[in-house]
C-alpha atoms as a PDB file:
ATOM      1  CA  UNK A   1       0.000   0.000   0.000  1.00  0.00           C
ATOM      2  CA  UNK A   2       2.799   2.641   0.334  1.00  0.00           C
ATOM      3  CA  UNK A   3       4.700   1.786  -2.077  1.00  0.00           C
ATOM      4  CA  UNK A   4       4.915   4.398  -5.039  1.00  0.00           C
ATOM      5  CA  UNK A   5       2.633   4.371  -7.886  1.00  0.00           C
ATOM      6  CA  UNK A   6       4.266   3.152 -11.724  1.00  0.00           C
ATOM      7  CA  UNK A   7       2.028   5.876 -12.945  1.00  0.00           C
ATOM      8  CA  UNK A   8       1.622   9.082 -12.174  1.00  0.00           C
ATOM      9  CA  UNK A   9      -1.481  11.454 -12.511  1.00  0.00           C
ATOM     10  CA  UNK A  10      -0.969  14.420 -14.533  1.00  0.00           C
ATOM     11  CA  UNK A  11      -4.673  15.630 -14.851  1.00  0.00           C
ATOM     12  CA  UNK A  12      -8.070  13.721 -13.684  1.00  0.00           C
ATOM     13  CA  UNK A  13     -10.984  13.566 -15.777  1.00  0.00           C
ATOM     14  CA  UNK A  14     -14.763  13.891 -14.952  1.00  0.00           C
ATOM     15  CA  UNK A  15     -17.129  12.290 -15.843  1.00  0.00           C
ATOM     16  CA  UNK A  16     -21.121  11.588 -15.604  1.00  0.00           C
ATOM     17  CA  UNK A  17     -23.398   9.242 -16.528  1.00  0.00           C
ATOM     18  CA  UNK A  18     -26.104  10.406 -19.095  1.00  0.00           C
ATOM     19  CA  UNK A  19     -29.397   8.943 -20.288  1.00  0.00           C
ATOM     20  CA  UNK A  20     -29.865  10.521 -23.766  1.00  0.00           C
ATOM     21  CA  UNK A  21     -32.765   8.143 -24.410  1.00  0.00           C
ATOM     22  CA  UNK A  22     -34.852  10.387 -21.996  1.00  0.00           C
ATOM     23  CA  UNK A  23     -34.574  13.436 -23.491  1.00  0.00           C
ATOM     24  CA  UNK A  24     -35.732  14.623 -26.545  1.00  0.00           C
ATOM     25  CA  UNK A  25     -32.512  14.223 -29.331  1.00  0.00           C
ATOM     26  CA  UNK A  26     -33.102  18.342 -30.017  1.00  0.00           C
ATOM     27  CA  UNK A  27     -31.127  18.541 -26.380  1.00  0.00           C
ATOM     28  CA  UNK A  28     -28.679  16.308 -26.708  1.00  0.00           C
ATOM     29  CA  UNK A  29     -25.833  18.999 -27.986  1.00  0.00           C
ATOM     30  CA  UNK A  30     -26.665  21.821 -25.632  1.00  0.00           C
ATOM     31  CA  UNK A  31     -26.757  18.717 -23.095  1.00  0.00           C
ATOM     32  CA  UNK A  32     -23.198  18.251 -24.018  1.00  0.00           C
ATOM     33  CA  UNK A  33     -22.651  21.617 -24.535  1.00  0.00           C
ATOM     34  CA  UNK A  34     -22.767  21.859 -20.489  1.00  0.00           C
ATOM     35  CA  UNK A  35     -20.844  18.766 -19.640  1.00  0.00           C
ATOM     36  CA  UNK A  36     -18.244  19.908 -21.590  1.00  0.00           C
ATOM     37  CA  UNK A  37     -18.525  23.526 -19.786  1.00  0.00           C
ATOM     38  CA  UNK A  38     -18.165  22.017 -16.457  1.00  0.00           C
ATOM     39  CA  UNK A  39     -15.468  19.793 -17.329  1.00  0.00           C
ATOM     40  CA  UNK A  40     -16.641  16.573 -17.846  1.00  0.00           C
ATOM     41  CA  UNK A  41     -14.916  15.091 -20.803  1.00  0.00           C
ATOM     42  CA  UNK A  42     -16.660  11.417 -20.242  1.00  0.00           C
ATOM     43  CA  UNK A  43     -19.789   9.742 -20.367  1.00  0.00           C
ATOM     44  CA  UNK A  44     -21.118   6.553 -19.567  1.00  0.00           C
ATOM     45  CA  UNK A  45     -24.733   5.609 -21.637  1.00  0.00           C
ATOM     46  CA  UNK A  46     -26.972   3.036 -22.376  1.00  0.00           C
ATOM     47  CA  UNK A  47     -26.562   1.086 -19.632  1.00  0.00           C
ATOM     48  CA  UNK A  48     -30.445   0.818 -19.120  1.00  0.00           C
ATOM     49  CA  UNK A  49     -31.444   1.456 -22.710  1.00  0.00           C
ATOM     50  CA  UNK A  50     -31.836  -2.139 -23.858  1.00  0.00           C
ATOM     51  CA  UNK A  51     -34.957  -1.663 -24.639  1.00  0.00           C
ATOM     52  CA  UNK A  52     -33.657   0.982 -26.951  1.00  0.00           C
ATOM     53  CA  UNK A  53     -31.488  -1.734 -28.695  1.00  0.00           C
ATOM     54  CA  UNK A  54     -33.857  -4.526 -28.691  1.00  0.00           C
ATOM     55  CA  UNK A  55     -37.359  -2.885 -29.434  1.00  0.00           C
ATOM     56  CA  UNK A  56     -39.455  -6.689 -30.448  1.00  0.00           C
ATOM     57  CA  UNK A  57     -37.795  -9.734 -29.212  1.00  0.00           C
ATOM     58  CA  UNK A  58     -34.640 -10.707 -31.351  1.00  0.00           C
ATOM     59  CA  UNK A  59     -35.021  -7.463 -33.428  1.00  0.00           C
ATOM     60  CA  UNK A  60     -32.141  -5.587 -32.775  1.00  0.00           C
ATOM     61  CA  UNK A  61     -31.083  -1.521 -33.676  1.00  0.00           C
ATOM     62  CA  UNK A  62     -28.312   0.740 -33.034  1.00  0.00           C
ATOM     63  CA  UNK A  63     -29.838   4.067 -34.439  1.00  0.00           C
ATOM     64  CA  UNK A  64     -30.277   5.557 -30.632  1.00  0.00           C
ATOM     65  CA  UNK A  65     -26.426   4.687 -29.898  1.00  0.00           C
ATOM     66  CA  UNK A  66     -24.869   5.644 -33.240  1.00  0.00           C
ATOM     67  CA  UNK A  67     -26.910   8.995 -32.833  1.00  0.00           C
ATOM     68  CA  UNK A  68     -25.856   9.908 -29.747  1.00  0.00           C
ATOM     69  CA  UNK A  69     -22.182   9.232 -30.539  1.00  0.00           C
ATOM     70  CA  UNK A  70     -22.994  11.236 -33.679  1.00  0.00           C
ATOM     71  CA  UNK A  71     -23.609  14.004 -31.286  1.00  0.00           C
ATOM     72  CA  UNK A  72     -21.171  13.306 -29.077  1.00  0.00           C
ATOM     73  CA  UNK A  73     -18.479  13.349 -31.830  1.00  0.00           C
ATOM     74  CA  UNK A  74     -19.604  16.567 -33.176  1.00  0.00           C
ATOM     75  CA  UNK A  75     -19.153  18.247 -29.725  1.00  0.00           C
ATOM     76  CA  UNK A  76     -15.527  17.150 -29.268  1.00  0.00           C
END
């Protein structure tokens, strides 16, 4: 426990988790817009959204993901 860390910490980065699926997609970037304002440089999503990914049983779609890292890659 006291011995010295390999790697050393030159910065920390925030970050938050974020539910884009709840809000309507016309907030996502000022959403992001925020994050980014307040530091956070990391989010965590669709950890509950499976729904999102499998609307009918063994139907499966990616549209909600790949448009919120649309979004998300614009913003960077």
């Amino acid at each position: 426990m006291g011995k010295k860390q390999a790697f050393q910490w030159d910065s920390m980065t925030m970050g938050t988790c974020y539910y884009p699926e709840h809000w309507d997609e016309s907030l996502w970037e000022s959403d992001l817009d925020r994050m980014l304002g307040v530091g956070i440089s990391t989010i965590r999503i669709g950890e509950f959204a499976w729904n999102k990914f499998e609307p009918e049983e063994g139907r499966f779609t990616y549209d909600f993901l790949i448009g919120s890292w649309s979004c998300a890659k614009r913003r960077a």
